[in-house]
Protein backbone atom coordinates (compact mmCIF):
# COMPACT_ATOMS: atom_id res chain seq x y z
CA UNK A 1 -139.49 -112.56 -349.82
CA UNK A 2 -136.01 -113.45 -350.00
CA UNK A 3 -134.18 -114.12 -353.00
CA UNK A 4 -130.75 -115.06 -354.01
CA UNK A 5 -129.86 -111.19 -354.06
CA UNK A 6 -130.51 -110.64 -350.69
CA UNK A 7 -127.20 -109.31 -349.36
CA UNK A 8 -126.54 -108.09 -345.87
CA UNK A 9 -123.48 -106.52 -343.99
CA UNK A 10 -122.41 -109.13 -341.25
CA UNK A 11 -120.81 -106.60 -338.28
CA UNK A 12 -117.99 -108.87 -337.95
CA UNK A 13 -114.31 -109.35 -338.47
CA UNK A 14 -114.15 -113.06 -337.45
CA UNK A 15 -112.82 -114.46 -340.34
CA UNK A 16 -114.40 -117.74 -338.53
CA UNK A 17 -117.55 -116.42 -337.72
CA UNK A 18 -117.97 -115.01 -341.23
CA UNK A 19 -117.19 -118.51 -342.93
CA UNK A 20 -120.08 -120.22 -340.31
CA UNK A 21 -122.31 -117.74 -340.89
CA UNK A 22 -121.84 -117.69 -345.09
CA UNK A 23 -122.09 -121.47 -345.38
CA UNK A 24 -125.66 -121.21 -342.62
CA UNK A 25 -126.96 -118.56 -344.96
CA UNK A 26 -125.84 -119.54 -348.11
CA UNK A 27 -129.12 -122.25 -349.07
CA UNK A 28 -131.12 -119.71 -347.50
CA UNK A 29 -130.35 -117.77 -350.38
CA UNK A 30 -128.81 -115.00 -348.42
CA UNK A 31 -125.27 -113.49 -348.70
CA UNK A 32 -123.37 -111.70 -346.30
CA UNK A 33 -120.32 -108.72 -346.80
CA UNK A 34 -118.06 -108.99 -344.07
CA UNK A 35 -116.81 -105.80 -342.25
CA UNK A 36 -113.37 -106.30 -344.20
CA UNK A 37 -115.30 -104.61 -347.03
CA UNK A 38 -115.39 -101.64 -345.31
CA UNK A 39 -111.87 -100.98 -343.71
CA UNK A 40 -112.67 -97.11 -342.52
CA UNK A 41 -115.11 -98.70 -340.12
CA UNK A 42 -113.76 -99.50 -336.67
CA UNK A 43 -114.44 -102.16 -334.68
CA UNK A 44 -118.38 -101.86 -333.27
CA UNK A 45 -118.30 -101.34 -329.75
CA UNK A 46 -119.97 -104.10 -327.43
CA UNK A 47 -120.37 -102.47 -324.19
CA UNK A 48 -123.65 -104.20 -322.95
CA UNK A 49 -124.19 -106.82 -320.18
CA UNK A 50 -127.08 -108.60 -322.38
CA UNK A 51 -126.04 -110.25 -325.71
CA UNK A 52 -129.25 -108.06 -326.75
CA UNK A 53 -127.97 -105.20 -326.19
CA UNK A 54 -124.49 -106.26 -327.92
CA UNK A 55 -125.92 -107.26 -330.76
CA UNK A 56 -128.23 -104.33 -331.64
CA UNK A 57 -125.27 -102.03 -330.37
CA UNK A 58 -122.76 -103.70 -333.76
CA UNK A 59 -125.71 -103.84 -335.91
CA UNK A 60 -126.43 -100.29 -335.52
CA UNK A 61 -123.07 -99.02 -335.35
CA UNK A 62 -122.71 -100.59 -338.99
CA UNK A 63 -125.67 -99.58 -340.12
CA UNK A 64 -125.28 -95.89 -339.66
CA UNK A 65 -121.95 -96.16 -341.72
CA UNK A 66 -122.94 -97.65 -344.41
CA UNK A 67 -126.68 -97.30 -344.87
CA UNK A 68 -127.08 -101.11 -345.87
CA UNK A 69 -129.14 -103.59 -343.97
CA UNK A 70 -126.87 -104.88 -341.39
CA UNK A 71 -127.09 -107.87 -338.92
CA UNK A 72 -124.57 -108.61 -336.32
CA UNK A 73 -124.53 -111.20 -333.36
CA UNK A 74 -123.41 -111.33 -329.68
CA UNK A 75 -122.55 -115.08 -328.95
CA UNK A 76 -121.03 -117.19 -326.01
CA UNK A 77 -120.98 -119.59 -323.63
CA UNK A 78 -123.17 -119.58 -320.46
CA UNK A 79 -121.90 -122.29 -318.30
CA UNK A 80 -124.35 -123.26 -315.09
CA UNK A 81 -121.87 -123.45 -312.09
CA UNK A 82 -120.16 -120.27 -313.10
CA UNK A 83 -123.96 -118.79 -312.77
CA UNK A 84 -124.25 -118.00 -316.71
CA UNK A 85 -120.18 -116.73 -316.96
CA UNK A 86 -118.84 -116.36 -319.56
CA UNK A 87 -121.81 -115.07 -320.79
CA UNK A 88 -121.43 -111.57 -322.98
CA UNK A 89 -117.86 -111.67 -321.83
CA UNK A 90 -116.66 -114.91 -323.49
CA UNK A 91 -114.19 -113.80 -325.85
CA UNK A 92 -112.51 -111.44 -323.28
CA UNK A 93 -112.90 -113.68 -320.35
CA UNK A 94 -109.75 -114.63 -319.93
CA UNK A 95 -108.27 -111.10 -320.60
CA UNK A 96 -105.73 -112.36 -323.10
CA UNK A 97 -104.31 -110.30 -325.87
CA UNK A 98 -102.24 -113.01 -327.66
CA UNK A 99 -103.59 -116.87 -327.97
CA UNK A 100 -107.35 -116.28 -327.04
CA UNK A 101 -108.96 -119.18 -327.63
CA UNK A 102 -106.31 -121.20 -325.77
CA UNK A 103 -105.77 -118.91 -322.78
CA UNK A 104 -110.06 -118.99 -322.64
CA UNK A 105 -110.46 -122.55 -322.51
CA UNK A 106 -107.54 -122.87 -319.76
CA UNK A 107 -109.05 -120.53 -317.51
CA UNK A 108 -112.50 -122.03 -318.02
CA UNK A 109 -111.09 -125.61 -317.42
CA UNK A 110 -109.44 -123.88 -314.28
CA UNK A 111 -112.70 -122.91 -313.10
CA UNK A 112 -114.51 -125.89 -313.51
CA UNK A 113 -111.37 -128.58 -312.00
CA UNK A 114 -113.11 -131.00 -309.91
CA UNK A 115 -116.59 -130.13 -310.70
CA UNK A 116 -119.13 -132.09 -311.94
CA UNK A 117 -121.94 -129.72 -312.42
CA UNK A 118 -120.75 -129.14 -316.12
CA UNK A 119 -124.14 -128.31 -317.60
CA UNK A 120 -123.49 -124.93 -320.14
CA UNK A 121 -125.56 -123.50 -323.27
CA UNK A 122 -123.93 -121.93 -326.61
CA UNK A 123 -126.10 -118.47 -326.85
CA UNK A 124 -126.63 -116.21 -330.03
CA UNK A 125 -128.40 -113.45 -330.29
CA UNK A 126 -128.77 -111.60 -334.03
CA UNK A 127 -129.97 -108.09 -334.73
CA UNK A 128 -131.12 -106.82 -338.26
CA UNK A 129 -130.65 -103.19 -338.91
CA UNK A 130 -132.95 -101.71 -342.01
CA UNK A 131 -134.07 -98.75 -342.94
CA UNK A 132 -137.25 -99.15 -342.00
CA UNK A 133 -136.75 -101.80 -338.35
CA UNK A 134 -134.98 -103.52 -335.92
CA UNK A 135 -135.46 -106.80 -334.90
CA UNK A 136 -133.80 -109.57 -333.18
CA UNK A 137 -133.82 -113.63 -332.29
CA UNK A 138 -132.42 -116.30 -330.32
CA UNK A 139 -130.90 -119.60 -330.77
CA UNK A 140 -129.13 -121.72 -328.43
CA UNK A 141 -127.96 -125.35 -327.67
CA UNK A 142 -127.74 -127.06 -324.74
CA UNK A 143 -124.71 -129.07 -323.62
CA UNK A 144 -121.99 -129.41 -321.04
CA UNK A 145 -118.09 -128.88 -320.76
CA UNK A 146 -115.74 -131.69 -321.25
CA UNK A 147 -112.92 -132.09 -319.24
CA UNK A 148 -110.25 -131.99 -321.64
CA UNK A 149 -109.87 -130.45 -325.45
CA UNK A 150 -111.28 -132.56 -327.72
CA UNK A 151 -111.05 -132.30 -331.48
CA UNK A 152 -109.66 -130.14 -334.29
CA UNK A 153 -112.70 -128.29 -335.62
CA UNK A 154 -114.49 -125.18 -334.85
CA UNK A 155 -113.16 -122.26 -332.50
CA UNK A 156 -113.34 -120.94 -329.44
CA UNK A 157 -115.00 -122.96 -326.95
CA UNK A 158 -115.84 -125.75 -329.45
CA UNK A 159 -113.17 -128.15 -328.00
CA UNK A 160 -114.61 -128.53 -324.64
CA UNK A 161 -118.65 -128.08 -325.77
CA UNK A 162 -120.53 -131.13 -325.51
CA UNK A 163 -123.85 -130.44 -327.36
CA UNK A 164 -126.91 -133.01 -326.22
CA UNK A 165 -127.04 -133.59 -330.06
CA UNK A 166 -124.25 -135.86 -330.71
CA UNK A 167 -123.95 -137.41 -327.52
CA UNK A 168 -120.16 -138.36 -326.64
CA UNK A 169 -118.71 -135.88 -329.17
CA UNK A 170 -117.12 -132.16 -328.88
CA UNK A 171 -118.73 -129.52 -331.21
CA UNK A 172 -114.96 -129.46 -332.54
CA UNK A 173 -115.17 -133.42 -333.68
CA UNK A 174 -118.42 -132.58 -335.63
CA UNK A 175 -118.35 -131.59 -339.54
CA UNK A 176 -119.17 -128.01 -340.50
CA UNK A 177 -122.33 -129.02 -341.51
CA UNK A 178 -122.85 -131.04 -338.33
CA UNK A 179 -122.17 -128.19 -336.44
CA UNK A 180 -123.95 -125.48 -338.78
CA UNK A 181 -127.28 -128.05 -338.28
CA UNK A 182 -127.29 -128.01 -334.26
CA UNK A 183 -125.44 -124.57 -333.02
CA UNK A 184 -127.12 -121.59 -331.58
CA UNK A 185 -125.43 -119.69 -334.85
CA UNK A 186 -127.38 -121.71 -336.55
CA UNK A 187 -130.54 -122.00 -334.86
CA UNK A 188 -130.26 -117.67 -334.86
CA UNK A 189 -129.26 -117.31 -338.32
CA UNK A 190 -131.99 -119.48 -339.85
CA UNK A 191 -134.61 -117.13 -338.80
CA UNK A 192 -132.83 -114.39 -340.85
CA UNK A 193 -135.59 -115.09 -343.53
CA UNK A 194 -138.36 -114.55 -341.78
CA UNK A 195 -136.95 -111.38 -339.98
CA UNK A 196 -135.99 -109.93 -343.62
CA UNK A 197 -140.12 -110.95 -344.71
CA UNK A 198 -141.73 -109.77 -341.78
């Protein structure tokens, strides 16, 4: 049963990730500690080609440093004429060290010039480390890329994700709590009770 004391390690240094995933958790009565509680930890490696893998990888890297339930999450984008690219790669796919999220959406805007197959999917994957198991689950949204930047929210890819939701709009017009109701973060997250019950 989960109660308002339910605290978990989130295997993340995304300050923007760790805001999303606090405010998604938060009337679930579930808190989460950031990896910037725990500075002698590195960064957990993500070295799989599933966002499975990825996820379980963080989550038990964490886990086995501090002994405290632990959940982490492998996200991106999965666009359909790229067959599923970004995928696991998205926040390296453009290989940039300085201006990420700008040099990313460039290079997928690059990709995609002239197209008009623009049919893509947000996809999150979250694993919970205990003690005693291991489990994991899947949200996504479906959507397509715009053909310009659009709006001033979000991160990453937001700007040119059209979610099916709110037709017309980029996930970076939407509220946070527009966003938080629709996104694959969200649609993961959410079944962090369950996962902590069963």
């Amino acid at each position: 049963m989960t109660t308002a004391t339910t605290t978990l390690v989130l295997a993340s240094n995304n300050a923007h990730k760790v805001e999303e995933v606090q405010a998604i958790l938060a009337p679930l009565g579930i808190t989460v500690r950031p990896l910037a509680d725990f500075p002698e930890i590195p960064e957990p490696p993500e070295t799989g080609d599933t966002f499975e893998h990825n996820a379980l990888q963080k989550a038990r890297f964490v886990f086995e440093r501090t002994g405290l339930p632990t959940v982490a999450d492998d996200s991106g984008l999965a666009v359909d004429a790229l067959d599923g690219a970004p995928g696991v790669y998205s926040k390296r796919f453009s290989g940039a060290t300085e201006n990420l999220h700008e040099a990313n959406n460039a290079l997928l805007l690059e990709k995609l010039a002239g197209r008009t197959d623009r049919g893509a999917r947000f996809v999150c994957v979250i694993a919970l480390v205990t003690k005693d198991d291991e489990s994991l689950a899947r949200g996504e949204v479906l959507g397509s890329i715009a053909e310009s930047l659009r709006g001033e929210g979000g991160f990453g890819y937001d700007p040119l994700f059209l979610p099916v939701d709110h037709p017309g709009r980029a996930m970076a017009e939407l509220t946070a709590d527009q966003k938080n109701a629709i996104s694959h973060r969200g649609r993961a997250f959410r079944q962090l009770p369950g996962m902590l019950a069963g």
